[in-house]
C-alpha atoms as a PDB file:
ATOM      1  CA  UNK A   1     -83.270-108.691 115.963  1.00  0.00           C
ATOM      2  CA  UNK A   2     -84.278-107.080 119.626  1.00  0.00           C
ATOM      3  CA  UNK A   3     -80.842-105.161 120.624  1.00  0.00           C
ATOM      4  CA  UNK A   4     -79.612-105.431 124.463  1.00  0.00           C
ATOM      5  CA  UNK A   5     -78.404-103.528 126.706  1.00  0.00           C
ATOM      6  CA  UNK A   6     -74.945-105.580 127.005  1.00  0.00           C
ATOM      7  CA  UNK A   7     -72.841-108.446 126.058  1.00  0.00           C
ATOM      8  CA  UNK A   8     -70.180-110.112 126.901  1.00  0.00           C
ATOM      9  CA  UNK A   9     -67.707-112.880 125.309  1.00  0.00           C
ATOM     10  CA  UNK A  10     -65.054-115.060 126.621  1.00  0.00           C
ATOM     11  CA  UNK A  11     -63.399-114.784 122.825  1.00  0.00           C
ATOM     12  CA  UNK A  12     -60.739-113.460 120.888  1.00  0.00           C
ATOM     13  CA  UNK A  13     -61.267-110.387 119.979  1.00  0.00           C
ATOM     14  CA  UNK A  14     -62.040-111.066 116.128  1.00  0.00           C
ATOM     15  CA  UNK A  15     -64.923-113.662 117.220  1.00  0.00           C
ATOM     16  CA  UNK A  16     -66.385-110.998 119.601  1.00  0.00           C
ATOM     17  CA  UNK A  17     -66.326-107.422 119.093  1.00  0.00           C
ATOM     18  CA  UNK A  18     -67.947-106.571 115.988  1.00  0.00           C
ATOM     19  CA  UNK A  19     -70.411-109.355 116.006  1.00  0.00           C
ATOM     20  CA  UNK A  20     -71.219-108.255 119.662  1.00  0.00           C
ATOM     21  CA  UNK A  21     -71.464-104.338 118.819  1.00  0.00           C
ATOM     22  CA  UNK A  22     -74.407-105.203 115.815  1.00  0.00           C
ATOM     23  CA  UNK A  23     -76.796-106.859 119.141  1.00  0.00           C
ATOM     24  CA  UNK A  24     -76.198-103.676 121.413  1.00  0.00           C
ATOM     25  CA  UNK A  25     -78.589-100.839 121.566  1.00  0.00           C
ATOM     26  CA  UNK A  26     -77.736 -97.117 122.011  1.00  0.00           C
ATOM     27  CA  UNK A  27     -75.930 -96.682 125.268  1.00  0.00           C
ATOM     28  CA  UNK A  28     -75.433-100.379 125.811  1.00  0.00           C
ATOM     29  CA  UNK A  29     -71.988-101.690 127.308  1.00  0.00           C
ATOM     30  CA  UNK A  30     -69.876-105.008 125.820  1.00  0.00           C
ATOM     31  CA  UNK A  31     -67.808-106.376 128.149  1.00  0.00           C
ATOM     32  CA  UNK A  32     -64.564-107.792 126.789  1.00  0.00           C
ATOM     33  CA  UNK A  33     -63.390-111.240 128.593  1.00  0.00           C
ATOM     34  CA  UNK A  34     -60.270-111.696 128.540  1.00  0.00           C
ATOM     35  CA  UNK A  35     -59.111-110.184 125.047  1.00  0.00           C
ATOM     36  CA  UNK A  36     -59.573-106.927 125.988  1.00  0.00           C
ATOM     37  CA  UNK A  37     -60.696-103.796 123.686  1.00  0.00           C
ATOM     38  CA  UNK A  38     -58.372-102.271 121.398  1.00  0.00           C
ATOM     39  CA  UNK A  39     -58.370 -98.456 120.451  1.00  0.00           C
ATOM     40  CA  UNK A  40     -60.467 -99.465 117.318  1.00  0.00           C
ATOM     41  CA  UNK A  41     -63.405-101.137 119.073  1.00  0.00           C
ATOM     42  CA  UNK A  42     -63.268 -98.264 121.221  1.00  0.00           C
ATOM     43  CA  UNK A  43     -63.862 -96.086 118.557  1.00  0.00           C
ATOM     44  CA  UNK A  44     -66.377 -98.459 116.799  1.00  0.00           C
ATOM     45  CA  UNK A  45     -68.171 -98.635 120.006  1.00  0.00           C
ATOM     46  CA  UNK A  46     -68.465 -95.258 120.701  1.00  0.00           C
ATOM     47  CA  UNK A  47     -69.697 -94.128 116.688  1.00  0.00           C
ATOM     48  CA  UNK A  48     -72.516 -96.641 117.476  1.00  0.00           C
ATOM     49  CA  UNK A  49     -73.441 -94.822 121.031  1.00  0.00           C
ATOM     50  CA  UNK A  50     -71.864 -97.719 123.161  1.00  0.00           C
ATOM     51  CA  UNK A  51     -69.252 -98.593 125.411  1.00  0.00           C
ATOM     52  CA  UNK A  52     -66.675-100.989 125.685  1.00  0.00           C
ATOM     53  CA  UNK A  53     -64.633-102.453 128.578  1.00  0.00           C
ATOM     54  CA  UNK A  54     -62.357-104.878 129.652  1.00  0.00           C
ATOM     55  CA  UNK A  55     -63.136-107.586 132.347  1.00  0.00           C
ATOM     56  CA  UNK A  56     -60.092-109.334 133.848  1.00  0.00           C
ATOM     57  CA  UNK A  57     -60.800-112.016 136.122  1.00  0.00           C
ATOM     58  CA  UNK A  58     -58.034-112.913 138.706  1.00  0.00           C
ATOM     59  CA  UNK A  59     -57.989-116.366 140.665  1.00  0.00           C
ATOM     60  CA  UNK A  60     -59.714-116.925 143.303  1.00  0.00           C
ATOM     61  CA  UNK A  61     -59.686-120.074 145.228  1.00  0.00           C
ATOM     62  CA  UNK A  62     -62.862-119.587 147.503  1.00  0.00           C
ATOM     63  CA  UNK A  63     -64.757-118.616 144.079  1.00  0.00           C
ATOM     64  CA  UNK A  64     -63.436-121.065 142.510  1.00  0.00           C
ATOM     65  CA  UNK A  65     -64.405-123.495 145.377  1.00  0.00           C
ATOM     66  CA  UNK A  66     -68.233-122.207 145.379  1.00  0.00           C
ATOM     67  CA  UNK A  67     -68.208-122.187 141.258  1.00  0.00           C
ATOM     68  CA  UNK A  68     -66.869-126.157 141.347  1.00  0.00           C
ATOM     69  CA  UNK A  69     -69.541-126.398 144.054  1.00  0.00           C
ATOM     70  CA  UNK A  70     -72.417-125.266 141.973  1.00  0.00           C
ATOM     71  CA  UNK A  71     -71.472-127.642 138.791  1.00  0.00           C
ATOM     72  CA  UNK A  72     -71.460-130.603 141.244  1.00  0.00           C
ATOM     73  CA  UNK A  73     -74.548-129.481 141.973  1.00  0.00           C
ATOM     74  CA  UNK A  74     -76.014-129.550 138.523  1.00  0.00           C
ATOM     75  CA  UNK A  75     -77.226-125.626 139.270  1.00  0.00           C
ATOM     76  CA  UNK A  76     -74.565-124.660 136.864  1.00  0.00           C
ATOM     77  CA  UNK A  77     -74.325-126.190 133.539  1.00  0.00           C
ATOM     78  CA  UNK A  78     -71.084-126.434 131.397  1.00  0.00           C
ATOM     79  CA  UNK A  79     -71.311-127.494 127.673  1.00  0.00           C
ATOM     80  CA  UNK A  80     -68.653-129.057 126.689  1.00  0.00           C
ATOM     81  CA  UNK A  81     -68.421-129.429 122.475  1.00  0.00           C
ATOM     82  CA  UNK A  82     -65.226-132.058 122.265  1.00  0.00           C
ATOM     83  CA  UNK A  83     -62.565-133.414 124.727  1.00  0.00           C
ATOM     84  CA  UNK A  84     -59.367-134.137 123.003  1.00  0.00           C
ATOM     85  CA  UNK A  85     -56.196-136.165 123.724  1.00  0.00           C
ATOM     86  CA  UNK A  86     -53.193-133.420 124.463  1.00  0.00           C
ATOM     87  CA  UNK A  87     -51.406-134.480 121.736  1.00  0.00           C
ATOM     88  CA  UNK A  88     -54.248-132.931 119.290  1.00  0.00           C
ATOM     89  CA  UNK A  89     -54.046-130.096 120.902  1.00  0.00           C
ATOM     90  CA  UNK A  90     -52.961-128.488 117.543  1.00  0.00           C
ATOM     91  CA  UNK A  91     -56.653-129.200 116.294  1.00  0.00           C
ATOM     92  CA  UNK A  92     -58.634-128.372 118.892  1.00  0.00           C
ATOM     93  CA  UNK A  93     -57.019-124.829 118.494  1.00  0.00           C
ATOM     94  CA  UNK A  94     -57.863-124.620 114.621  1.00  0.00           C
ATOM     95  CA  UNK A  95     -61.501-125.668 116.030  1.00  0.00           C
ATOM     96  CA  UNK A  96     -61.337-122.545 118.375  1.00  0.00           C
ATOM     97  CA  UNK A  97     -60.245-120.550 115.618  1.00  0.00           C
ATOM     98  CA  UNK A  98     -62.517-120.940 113.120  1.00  0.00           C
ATOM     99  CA  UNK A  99     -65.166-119.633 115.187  1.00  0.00           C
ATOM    100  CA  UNK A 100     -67.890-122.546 115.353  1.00  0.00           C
ATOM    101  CA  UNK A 101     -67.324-123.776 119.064  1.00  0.00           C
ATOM    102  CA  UNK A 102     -70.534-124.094 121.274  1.00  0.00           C
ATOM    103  CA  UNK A 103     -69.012-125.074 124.677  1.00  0.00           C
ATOM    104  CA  UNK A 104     -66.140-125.687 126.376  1.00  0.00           C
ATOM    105  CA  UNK A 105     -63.078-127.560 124.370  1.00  0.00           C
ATOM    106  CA  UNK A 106     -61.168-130.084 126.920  1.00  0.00           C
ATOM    107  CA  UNK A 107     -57.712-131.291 126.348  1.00  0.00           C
ATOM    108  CA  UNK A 108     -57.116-134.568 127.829  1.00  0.00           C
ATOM    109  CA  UNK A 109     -53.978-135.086 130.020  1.00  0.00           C
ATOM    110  CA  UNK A 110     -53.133-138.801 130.042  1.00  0.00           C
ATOM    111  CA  UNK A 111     -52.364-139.557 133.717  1.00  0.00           C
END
């Protein structure tokens, strides 16, 4: 496996960190969205010669104006795995959580 110089993941922090660590090369940086890193991946990080941060993202309606923008525009893509009605909400979190998603998961609001 070629190792990078960083990674990020938009994951719990079981799903990410570990996983994540074993593709980063000596001094290479993981970026933690939005589970943050605990005091062990820390450690883990650093006994492997990388670093680990956290990235929180705050709202922001004009980026969040240009980002709708650019999916209307088909420049950026979103997967999307399953939608599911709200009331199976319950089972689209056991799909989250046993770590096989590829894309997005939408819950369904009837209107």
């Amino acid at each position: 496996m070629k190792r990078t110089k960083a990674a990020s993941g938009a994951y719990g922090a079981d799903a990410t960190t570990t996983p994540s660590l074993d593709t980063l090369r000596p001094g290479g940086l993981l970026v933690a969205v939005p589970s943050g890193v605990s005091p062990e991946l820390l450690e883990k990080a650093g006994s492997r010669g990388c670093r680990a941060t956290a990235y929180l993202v705050e709202p922001d309606g004009h980026v969040l104006g240009e980002i709708a923008r650019l999916i209307d525009s088909g420049v950026l893509l979103v997967e999307v795995e399953e939608v599911f009605p709200l009331e199976k909400a319950a089972e689209a979190h056991r799909h989250v959580e046993s770590g096989r998603t590829r894309g997005k998961l939408v819950l369904r609001v009837a209107p």
